[in-house]
N, C-alpha and C. Protein backbone atom coordinates (compact mmCIF):
# COMPACT_ATOMS: atom_id res chain seq x y z
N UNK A 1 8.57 33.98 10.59
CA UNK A 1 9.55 34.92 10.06
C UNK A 1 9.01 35.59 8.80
N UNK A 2 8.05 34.96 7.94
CA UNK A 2 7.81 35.52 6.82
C UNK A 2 7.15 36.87 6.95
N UNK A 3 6.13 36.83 8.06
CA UNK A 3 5.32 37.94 8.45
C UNK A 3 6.26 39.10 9.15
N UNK A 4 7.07 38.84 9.63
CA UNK A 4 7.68 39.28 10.43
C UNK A 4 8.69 40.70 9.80
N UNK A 5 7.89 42.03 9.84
CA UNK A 5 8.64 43.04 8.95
C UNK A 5 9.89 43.37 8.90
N UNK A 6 10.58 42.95 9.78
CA UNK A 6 11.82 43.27 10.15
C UNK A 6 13.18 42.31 9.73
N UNK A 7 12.35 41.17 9.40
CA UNK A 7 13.28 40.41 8.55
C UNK A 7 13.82 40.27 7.51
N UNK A 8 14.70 39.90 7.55
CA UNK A 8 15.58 40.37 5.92
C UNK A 8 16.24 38.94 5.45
N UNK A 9 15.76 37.93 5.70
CA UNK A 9 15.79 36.60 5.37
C UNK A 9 15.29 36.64 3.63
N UNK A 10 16.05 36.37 2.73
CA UNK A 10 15.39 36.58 1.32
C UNK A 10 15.04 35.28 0.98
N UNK A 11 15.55 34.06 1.91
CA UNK A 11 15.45 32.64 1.50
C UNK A 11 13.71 32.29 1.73
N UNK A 12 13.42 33.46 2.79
CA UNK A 12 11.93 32.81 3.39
C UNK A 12 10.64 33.68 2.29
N UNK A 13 10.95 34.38 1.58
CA UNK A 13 10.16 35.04 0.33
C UNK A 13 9.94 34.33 -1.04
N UNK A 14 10.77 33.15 -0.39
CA UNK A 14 10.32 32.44 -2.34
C UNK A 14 9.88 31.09 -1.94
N UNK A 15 9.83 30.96 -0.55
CA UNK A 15 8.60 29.78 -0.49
C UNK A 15 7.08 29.64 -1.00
N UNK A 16 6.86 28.65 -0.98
CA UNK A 16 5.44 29.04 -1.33
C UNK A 16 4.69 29.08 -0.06
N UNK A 17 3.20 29.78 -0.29
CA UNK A 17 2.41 29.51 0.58
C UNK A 17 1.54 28.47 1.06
N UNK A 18 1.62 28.33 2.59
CA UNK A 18 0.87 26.97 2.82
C UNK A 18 -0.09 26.60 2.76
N UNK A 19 -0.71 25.57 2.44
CA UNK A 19 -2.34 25.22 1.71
C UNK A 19 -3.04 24.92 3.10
N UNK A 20 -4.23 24.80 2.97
CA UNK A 20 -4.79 25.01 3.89
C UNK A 20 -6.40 23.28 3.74
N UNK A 21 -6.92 22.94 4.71
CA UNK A 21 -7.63 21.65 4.74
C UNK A 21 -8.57 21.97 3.47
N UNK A 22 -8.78 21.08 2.53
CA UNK A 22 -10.07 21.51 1.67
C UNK A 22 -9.79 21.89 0.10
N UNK A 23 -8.07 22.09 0.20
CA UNK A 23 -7.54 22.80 -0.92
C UNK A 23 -7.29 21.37 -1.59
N UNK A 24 -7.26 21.40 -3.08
CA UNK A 24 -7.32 20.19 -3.80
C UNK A 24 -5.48 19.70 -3.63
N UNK A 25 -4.53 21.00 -2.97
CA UNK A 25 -3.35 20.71 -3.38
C UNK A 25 -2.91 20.20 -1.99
N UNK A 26 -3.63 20.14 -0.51
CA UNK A 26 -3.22 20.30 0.62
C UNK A 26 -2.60 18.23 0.70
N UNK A 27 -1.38 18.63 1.67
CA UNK A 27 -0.53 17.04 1.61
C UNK A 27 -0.24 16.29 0.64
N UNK A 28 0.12 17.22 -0.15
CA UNK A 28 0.79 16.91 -1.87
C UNK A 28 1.54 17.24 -2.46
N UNK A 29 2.86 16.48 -2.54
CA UNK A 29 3.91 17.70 -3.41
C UNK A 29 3.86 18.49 -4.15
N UNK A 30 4.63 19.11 -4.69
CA UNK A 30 4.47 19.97 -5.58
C UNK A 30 4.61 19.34 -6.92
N UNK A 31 3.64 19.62 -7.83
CA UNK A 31 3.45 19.09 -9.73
C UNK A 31 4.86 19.32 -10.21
N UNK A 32 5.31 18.07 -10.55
CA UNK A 32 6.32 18.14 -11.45
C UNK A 32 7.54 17.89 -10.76
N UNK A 33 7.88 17.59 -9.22
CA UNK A 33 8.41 17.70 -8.26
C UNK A 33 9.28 16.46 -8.32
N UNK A 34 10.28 15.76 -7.51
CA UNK A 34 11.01 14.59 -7.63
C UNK A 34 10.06 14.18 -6.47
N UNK A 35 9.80 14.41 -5.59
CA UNK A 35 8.73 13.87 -4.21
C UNK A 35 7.40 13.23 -5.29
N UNK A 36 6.68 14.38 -6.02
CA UNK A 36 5.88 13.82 -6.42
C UNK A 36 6.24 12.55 -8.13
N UNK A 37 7.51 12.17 -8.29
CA UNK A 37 8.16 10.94 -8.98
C UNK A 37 8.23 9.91 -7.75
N UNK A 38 8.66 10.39 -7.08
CA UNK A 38 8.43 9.11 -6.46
C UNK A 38 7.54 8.50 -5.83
N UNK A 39 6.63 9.45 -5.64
CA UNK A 39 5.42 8.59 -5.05
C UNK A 39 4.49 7.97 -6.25
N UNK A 40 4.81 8.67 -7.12
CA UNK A 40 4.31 7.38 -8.35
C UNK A 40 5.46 6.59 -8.74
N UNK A 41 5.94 6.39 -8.31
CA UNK A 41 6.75 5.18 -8.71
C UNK A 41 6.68 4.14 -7.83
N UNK A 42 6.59 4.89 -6.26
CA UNK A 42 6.21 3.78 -4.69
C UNK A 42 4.77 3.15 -5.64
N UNK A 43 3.77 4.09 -5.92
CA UNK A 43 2.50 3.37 -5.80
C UNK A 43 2.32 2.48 -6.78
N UNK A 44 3.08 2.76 -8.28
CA UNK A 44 2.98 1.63 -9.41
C UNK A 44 3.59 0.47 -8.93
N UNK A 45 4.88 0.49 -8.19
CA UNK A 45 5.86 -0.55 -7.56
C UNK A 45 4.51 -1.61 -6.33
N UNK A 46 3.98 -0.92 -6.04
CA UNK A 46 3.16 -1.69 -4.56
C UNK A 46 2.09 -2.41 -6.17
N UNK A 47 1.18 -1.49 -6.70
CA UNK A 47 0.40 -2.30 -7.70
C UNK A 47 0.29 -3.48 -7.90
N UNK A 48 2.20 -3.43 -8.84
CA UNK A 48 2.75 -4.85 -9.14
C UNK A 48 2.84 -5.99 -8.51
N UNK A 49 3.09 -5.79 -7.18
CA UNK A 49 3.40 -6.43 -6.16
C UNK A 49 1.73 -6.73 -5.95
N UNK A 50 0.70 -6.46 -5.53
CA UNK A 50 -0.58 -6.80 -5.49
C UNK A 50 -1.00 -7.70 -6.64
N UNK A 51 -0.33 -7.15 -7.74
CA UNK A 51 -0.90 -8.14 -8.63
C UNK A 51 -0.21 -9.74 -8.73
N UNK A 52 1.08 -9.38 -8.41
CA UNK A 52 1.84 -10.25 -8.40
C UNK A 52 1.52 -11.68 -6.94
N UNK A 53 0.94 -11.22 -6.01
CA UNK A 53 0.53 -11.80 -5.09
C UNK A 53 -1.27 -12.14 -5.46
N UNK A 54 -1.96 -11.79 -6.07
CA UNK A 54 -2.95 -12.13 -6.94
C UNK A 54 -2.73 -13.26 -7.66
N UNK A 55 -1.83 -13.60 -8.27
CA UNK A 55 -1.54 -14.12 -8.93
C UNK A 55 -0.85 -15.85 -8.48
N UNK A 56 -0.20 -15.80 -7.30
CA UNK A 56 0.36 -16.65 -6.58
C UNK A 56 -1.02 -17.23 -5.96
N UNK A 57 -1.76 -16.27 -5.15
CA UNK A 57 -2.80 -16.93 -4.55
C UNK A 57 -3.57 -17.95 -5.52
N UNK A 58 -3.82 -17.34 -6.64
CA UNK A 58 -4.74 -18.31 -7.65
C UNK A 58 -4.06 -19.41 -8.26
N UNK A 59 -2.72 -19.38 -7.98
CA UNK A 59 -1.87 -21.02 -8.51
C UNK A 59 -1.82 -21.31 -7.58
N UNK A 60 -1.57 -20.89 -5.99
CA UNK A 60 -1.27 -22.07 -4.96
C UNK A 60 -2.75 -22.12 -4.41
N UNK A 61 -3.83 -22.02 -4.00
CA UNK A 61 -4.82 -22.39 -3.76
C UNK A 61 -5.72 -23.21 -4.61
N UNK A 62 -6.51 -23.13 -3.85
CA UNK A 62 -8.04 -24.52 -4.36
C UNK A 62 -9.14 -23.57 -4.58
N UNK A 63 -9.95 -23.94 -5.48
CA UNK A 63 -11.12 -23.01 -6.03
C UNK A 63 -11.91 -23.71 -5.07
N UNK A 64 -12.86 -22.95 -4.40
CA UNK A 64 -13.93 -23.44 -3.20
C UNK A 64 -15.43 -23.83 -4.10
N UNK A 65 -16.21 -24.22 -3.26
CA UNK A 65 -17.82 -23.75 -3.90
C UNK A 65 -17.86 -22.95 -4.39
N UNK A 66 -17.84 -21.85 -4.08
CA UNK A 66 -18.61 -20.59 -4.35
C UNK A 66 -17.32 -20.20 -5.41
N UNK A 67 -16.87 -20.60 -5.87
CA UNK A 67 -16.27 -20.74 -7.20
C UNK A 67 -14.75 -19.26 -6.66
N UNK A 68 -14.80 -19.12 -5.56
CA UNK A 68 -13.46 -18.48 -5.32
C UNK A 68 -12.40 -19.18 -4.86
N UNK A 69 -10.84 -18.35 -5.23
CA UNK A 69 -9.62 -19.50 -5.23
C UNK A 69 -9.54 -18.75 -3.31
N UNK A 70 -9.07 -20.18 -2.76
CA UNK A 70 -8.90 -19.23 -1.05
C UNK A 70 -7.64 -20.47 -0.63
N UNK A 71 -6.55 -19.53 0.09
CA UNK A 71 -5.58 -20.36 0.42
C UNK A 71 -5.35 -19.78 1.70
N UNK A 72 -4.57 -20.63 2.75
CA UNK A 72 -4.06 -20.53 4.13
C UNK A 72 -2.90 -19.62 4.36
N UNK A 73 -3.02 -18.55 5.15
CA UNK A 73 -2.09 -17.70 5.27
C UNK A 73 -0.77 -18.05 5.54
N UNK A 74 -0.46 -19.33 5.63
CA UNK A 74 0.62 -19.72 6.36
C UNK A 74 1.10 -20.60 5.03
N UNK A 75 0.17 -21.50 4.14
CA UNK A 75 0.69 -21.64 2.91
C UNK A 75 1.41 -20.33 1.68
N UNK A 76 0.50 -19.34 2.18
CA UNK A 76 0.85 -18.49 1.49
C UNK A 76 2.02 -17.10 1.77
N UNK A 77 2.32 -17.52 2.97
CA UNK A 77 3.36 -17.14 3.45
C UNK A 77 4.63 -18.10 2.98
N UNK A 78 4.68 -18.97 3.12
CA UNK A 78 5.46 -19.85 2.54
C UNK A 78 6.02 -20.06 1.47
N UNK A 79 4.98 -19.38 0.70
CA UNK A 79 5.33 -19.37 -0.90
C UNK A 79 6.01 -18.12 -1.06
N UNK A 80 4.91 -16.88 -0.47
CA UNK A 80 5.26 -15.26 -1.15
C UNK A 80 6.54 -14.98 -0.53
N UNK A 81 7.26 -15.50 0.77
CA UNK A 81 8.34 -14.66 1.13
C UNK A 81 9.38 -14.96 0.35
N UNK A 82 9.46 -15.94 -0.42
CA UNK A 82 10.56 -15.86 -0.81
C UNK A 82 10.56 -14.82 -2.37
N UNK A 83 9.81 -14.21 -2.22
CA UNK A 83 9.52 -13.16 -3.26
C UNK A 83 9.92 -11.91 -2.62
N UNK A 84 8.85 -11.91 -1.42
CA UNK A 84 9.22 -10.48 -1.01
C UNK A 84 8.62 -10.65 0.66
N UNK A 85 9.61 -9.92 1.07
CA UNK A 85 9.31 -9.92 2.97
C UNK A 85 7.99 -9.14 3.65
N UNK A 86 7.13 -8.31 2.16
CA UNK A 86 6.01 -7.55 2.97
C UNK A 86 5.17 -8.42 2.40
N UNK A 87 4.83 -9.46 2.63
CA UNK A 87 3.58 -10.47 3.03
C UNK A 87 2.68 -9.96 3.47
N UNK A 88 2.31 -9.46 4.88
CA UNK A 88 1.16 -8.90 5.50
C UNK A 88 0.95 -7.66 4.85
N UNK A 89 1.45 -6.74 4.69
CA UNK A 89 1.92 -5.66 3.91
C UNK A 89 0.83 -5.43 2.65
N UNK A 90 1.68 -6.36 1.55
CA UNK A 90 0.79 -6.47 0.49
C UNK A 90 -0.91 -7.15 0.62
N UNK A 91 -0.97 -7.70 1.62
CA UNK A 91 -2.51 -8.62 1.58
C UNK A 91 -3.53 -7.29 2.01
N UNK A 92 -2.60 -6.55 3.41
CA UNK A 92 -3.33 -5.39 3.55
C UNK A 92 -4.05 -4.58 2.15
N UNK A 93 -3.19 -4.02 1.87
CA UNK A 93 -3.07 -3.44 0.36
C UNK A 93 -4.18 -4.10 -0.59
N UNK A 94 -4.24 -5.26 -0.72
CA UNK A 94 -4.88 -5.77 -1.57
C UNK A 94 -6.22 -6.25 -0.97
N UNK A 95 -6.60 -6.20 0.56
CA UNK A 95 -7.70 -5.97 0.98
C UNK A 95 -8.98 -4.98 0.83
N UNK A 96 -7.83 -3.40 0.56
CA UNK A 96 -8.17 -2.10 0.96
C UNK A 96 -8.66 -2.20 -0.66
N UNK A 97 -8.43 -2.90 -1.17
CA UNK A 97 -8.96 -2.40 -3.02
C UNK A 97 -9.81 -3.27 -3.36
N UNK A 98 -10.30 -4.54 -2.05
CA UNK A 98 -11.13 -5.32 -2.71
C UNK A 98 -10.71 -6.49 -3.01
N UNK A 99 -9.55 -6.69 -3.40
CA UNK A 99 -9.27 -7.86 -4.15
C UNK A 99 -9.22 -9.72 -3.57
N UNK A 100 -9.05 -9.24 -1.86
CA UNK A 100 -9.00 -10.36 -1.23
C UNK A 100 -9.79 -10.12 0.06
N UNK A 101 -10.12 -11.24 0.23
CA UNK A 101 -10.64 -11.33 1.93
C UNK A 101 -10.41 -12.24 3.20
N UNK A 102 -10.09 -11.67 4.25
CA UNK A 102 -9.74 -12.57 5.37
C UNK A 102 -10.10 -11.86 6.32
N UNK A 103 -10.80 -12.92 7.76
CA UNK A 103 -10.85 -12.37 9.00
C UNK A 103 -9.88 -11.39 10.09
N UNK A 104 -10.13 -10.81 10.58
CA UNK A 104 -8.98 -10.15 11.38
C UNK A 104 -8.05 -8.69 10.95
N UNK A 105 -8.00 -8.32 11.72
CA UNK A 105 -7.00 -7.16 11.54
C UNK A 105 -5.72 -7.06 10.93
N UNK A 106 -4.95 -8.16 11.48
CA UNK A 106 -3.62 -8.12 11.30
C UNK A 106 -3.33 -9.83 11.10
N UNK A 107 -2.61 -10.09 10.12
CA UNK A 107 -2.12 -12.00 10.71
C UNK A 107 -0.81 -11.58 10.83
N UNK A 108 -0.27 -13.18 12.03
CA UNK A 108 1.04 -12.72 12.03
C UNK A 108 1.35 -14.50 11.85
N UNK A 109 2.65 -14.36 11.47
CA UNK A 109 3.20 -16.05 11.02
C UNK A 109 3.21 -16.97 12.54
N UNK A 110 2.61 -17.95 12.00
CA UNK A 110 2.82 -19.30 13.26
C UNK A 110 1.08 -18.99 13.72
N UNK A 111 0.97 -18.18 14.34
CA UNK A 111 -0.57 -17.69 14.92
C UNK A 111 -1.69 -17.70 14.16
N UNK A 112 -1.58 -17.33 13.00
CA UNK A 112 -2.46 -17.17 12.01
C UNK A 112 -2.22 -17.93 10.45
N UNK A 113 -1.71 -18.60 10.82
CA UNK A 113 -1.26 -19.70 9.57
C UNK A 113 -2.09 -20.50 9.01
N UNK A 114 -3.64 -20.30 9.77
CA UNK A 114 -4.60 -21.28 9.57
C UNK A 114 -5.21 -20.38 9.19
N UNK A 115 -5.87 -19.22 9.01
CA UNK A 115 -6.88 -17.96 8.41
C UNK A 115 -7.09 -18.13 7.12
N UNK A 116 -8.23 -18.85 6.68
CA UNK A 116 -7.91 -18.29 5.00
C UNK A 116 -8.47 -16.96 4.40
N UNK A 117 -7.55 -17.47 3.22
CA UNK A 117 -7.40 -15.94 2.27
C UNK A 117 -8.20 -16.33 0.77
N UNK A 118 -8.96 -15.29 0.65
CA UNK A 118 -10.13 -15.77 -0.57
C UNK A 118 -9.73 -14.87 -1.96
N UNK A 119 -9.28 -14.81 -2.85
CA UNK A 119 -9.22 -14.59 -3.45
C UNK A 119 -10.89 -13.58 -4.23
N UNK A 120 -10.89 -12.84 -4.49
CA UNK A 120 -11.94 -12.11 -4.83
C UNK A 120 -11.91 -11.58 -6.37
């Protein structure tokens, strides 16, 4: 409709224009935006929560040889839910940054209760 000469839509003239692959702004709210408040607020909120599960791992586990703390997903399920229900969630998360390591794609409770988790 915007292109479209014959339209007399005044609502579709004060959009902005759409960004395009490559642009530093493309799949990003707009600066200063309530979309872009909350996605810093989702991502400081997940942080905490990483750190906060950082933190559990290294009191409920055992320091190994190789001088890292590593605990059983199923111990540590045990402990973290009653904190918070994204368990797998957060370990993901805290995989993707480094901070921990475990075999496998995905754990799920009962099945994978034996996997350990290494603290990094």
């Amino acid at each position: 409709q915007r292109k479209n000469p014959f339209s007399s839509d005044d609502r579709l003239v004060s959009k902005p224009a759409h960004t395009h692959r490559g642009d530093p702004t493309y799949g990003r709210p707009p600066e200063g935006s309530q979309t872009e408040q909350r996605g810093k607020d989702a991502h400081s909120h997940v942080g905490k929560e990483v750190e906060e599960l950082c933190v559990i791992i290294r009191s409920t586990g055992e320091v190994g040889e190789d001088g890292h703390v590593s605990v059983t997903f199923g111990q540590l399920f045990e402990t973290y839910v009653t904190i918070s229900n994204k368990v797998v969630g957060i370990l993901l998360r805290a995989r993707k940054h480094g901070l921990v390591h475990f075999e496998g794609e995905m754990l799920w409770q009962g099945k994978d209760d034996g996997v350990i988790i290494t603290l990094l």
